[in-house]
Each structure stands twice: as C-alpha cells, then as structure tokens.
C-alpha atoms as a PDB file:
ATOM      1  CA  UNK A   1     124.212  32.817 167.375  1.00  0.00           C
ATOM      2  CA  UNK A   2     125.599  32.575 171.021  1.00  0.00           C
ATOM      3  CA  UNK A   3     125.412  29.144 171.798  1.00  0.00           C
ATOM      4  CA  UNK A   4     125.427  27.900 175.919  1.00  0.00           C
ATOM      5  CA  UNK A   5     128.726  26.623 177.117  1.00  0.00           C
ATOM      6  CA  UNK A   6     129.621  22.489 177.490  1.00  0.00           C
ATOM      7  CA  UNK A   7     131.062  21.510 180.771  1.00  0.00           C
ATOM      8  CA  UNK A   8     130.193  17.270 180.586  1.00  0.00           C
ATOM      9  CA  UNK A   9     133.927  16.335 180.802  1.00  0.00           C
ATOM     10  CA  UNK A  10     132.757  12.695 179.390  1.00  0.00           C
ATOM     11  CA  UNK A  11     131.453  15.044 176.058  1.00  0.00           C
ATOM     12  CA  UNK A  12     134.530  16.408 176.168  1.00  0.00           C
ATOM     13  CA  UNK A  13     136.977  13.917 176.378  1.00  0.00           C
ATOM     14  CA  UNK A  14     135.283  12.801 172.726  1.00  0.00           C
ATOM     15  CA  UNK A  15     137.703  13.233 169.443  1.00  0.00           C
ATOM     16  CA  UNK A  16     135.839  15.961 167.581  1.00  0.00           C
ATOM     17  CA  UNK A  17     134.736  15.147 163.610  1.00  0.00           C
ATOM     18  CA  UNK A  18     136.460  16.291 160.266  1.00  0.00           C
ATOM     19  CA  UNK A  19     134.917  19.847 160.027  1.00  0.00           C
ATOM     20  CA  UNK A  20     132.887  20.262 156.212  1.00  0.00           C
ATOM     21  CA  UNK A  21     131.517  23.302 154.008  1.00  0.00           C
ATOM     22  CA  UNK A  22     128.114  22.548 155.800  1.00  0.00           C
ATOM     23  CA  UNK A  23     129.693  23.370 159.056  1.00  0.00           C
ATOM     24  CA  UNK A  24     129.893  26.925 158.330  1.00  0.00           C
ATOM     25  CA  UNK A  25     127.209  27.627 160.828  1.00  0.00           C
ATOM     26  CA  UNK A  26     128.974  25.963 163.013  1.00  0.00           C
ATOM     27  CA  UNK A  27     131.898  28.419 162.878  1.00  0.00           C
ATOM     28  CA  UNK A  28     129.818  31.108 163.106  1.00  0.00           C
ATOM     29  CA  UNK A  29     128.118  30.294 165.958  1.00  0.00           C
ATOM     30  CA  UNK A  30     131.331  29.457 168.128  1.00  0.00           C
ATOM     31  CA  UNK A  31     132.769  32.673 166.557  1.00  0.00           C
ATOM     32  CA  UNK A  32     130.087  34.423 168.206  1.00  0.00           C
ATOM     33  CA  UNK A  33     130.075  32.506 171.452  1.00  0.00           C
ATOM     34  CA  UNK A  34     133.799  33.394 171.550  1.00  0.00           C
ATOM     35  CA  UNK A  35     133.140  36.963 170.919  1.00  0.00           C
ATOM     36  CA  UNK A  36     130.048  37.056 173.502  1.00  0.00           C
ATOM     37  CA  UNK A  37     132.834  35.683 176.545  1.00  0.00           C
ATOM     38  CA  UNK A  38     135.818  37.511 175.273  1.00  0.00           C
ATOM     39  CA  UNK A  39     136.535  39.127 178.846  1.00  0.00           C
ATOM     40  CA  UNK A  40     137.318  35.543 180.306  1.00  0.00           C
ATOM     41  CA  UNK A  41     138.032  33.638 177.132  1.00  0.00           C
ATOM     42  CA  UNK A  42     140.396  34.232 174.127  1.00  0.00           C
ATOM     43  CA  UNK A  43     139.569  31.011 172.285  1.00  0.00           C
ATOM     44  CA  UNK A  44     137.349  28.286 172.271  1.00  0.00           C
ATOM     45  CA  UNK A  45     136.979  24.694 169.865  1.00  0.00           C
ATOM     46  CA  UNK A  46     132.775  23.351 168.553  1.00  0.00           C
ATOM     47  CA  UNK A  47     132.665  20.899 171.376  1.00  0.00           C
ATOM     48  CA  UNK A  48     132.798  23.700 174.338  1.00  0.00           C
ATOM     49  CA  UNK A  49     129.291  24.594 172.333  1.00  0.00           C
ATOM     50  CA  UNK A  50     128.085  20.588 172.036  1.00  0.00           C
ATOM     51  CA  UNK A  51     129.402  20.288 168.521  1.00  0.00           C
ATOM     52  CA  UNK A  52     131.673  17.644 167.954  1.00  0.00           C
ATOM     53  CA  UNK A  53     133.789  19.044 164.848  1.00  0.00           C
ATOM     54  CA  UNK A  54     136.968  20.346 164.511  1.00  0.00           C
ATOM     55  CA  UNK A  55     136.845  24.042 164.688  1.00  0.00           C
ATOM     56  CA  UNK A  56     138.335  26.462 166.812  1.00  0.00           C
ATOM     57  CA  UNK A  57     138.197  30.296 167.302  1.00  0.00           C
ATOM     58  CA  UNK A  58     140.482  32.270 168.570  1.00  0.00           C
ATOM     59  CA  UNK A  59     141.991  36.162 169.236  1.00  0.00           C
ATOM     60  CA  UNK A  60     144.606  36.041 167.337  1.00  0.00           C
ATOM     61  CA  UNK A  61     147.579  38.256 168.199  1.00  0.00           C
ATOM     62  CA  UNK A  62     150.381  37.551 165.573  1.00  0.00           C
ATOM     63  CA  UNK A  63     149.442  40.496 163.312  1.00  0.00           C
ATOM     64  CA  UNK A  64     149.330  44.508 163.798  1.00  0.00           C
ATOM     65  CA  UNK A  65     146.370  44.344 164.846  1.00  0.00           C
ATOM     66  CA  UNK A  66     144.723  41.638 166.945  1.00  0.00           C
ATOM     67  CA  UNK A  67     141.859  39.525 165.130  1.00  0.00           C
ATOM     68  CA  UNK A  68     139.577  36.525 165.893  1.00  0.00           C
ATOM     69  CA  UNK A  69     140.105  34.175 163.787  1.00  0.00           C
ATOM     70  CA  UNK A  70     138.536  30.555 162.286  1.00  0.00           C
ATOM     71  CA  UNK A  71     140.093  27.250 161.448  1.00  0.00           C
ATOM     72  CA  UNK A  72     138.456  24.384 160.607  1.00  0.00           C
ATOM     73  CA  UNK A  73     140.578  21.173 160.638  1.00  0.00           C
ATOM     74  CA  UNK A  74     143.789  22.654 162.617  1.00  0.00           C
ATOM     75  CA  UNK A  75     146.554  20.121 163.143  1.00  0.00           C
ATOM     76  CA  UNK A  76     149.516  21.200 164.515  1.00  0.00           C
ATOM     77  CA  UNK A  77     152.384  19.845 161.686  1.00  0.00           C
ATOM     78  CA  UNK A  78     155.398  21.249 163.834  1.00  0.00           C
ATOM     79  CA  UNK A  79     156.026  22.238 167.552  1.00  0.00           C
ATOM     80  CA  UNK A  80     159.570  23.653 169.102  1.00  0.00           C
ATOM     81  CA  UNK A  81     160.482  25.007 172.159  1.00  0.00           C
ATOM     82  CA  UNK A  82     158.521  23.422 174.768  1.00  0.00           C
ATOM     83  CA  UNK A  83     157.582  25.021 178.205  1.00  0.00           C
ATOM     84  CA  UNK A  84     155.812  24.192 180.980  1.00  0.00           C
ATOM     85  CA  UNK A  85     152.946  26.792 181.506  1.00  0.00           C
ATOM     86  CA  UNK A  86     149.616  26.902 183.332  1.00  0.00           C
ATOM     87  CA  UNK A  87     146.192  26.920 181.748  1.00  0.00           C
ATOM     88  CA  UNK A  88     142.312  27.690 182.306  1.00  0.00           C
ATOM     89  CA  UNK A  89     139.460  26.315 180.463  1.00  0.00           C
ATOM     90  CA  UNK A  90     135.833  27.624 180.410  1.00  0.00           C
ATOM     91  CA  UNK A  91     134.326  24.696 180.028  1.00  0.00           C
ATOM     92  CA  UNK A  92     136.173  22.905 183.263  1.00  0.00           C
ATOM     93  CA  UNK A  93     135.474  24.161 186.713  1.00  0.00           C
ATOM     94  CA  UNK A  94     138.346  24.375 189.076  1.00  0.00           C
ATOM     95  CA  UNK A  95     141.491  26.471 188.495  1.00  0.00           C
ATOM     96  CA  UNK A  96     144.364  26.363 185.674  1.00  0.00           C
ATOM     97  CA  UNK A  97     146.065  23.556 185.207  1.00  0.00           C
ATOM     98  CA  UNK A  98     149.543  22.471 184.608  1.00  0.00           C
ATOM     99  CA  UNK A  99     150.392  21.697 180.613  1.00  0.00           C
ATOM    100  CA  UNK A 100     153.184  21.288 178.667  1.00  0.00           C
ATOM    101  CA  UNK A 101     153.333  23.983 175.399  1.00  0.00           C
ATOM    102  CA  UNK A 102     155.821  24.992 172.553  1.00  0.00           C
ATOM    103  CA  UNK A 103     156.961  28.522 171.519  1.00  0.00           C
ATOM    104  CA  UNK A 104     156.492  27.481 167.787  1.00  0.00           C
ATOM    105  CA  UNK A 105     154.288  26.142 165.777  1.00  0.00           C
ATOM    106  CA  UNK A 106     153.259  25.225 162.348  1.00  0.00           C
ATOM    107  CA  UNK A 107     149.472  24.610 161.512  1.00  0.00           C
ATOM    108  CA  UNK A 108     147.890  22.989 158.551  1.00  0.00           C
ATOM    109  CA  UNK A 109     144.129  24.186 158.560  1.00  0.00           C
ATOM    110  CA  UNK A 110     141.262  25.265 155.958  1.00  0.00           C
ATOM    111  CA  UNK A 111     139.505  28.649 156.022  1.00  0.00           C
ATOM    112  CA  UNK A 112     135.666  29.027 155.718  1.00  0.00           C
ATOM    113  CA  UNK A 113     136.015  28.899 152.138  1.00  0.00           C
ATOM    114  CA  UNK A 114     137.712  25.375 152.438  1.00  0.00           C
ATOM    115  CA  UNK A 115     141.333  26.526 151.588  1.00  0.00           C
ATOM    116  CA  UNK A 116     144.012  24.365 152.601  1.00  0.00           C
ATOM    117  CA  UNK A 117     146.786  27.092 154.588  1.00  0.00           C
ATOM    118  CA  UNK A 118     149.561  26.674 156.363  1.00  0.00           C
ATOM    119  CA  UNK A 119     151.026  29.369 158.705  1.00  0.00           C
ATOM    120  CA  UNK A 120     153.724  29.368 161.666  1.00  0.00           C
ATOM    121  CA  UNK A 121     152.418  30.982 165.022  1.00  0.00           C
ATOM    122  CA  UNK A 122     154.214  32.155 167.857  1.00  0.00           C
ATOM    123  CA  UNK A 123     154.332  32.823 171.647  1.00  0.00           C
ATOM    124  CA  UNK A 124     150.580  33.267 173.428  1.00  0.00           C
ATOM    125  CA  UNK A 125     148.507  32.977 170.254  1.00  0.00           C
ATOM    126  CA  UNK A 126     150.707  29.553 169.646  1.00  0.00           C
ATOM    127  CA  UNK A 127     149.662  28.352 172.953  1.00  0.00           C
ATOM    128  CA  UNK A 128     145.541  29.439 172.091  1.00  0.00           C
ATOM    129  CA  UNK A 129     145.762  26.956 169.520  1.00  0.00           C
ATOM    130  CA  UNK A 130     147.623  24.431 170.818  1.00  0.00           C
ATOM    131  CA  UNK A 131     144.812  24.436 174.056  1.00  0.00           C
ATOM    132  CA  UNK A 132     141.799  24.341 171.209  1.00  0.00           C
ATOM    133  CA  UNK A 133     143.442  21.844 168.863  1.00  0.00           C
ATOM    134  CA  UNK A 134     143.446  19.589 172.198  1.00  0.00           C
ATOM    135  CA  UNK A 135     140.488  19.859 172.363  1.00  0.00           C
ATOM    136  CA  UNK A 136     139.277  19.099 169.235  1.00  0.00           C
ATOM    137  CA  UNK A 137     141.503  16.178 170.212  1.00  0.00           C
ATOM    138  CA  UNK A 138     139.501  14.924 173.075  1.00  0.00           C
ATOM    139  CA  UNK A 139     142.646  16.043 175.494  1.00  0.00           C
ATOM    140  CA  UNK A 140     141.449  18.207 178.840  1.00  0.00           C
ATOM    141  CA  UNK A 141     143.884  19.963 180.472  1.00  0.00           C
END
C-alpha cells in the first residue's frame, strides 16, 4: 500500500529499529511507495513512511536490467573511493545537499525471506544505498 511521505526532521533524525520477519508489510508498503514516486525518487528507507525500521528500497542498477530492490538490515561493511557529490531527499524540503560518498561498497543485509547476503555495489546504485542506510541511521543530509 502507498503510504504518505515523512518530512518531521526531529522523526527523522531517530536511529531506525532492527527490521524482523513481521516487518514484511513493512517492505512492501515502502516498496510500493517507492514505486508510486519513482519519477522524483529512486530509493527511499521505512522512516520516510513513519516506520522506524531498517529497510530500504531502491532501483537498483548494477544488473542487465534495472530492478527495485529490498534490504532489510543494510550495513555498509566496506566503503572505498570517496567523493564529494550532491544529494536530494524527498522527505527534506530545500535543495540537494552537499555529502561525502564512496565508489565502492560492500553490504551485509537480509532478504524478505531473512537470508543473511552480502554483495559489493558500485557507482550511482552505491550512492542510493549509502543515502538510505543514513537514514536508517538517523543521518540527514
């Protein structure tokens, strides 16, 4: 279900929750949120829907074929290659804002289904997740 959009910066700036089986629904629903705002938004973390758990969604372009995809617990195990780069944020008015990012990274996450993966990611879908794990972190750009 499309859920409305978070903008309390105080709500925000919370650390999001370890992410469980019963937050399936959870997944879903930012999934489709994501999907819904895909013309001004390529990935999104539960608390830019009021749900303070760590999950993202995100458009992820490291395959043949680009495809949204879910993680719930993300943390980012290894970073190289940082840059200084320029992001927006649906759920904080204003324009982009100045960040630091890496090239590289190296995620440790679960799937719906609970299973623990690890994969490298690369270039703009590296930066995605590196702006949703932040915010699962409580860190606004």
């Amino acid at each position: 279900m499309v859920k409305e959009l978070m903008h309390d910066p105080i709500f925000l700036a919370g650390k999001s929750d370890v992410a469980t089986k019963e937050d399936v629904q959870v997944a879903q629903d930012l999934l489709d949120t994501l999907i819904a705002h895909r013309e001004g938004c390529v990935g999104m973390a539960a608390n830019m829907i009021g749900v303070r758990k760590r999950i993202i969604a995100f458009l992820d372009e490291s395959g043949r074929a680009p495809t949204y995809t879910v993680m719930l617990n993300p943390e980012i195990v290894k970073k190289d290659g940082a840059y200084d780069t320029e992001e927006g944020c649906l759920s904080l008015l204003g324009g982009p804002r100045k960040c630091k990012r890496y090239k590289t990274i190296k995620v440790q996450y679960q799937t719906l289904d609970m299973q623990t993966r690890v994969k490298n990611f690369t270039g703009w879908t590296a930066q995605i997740i590196q702006h949703e794990v932040d915010h699962c972190n409580g860190v606004l750009i």
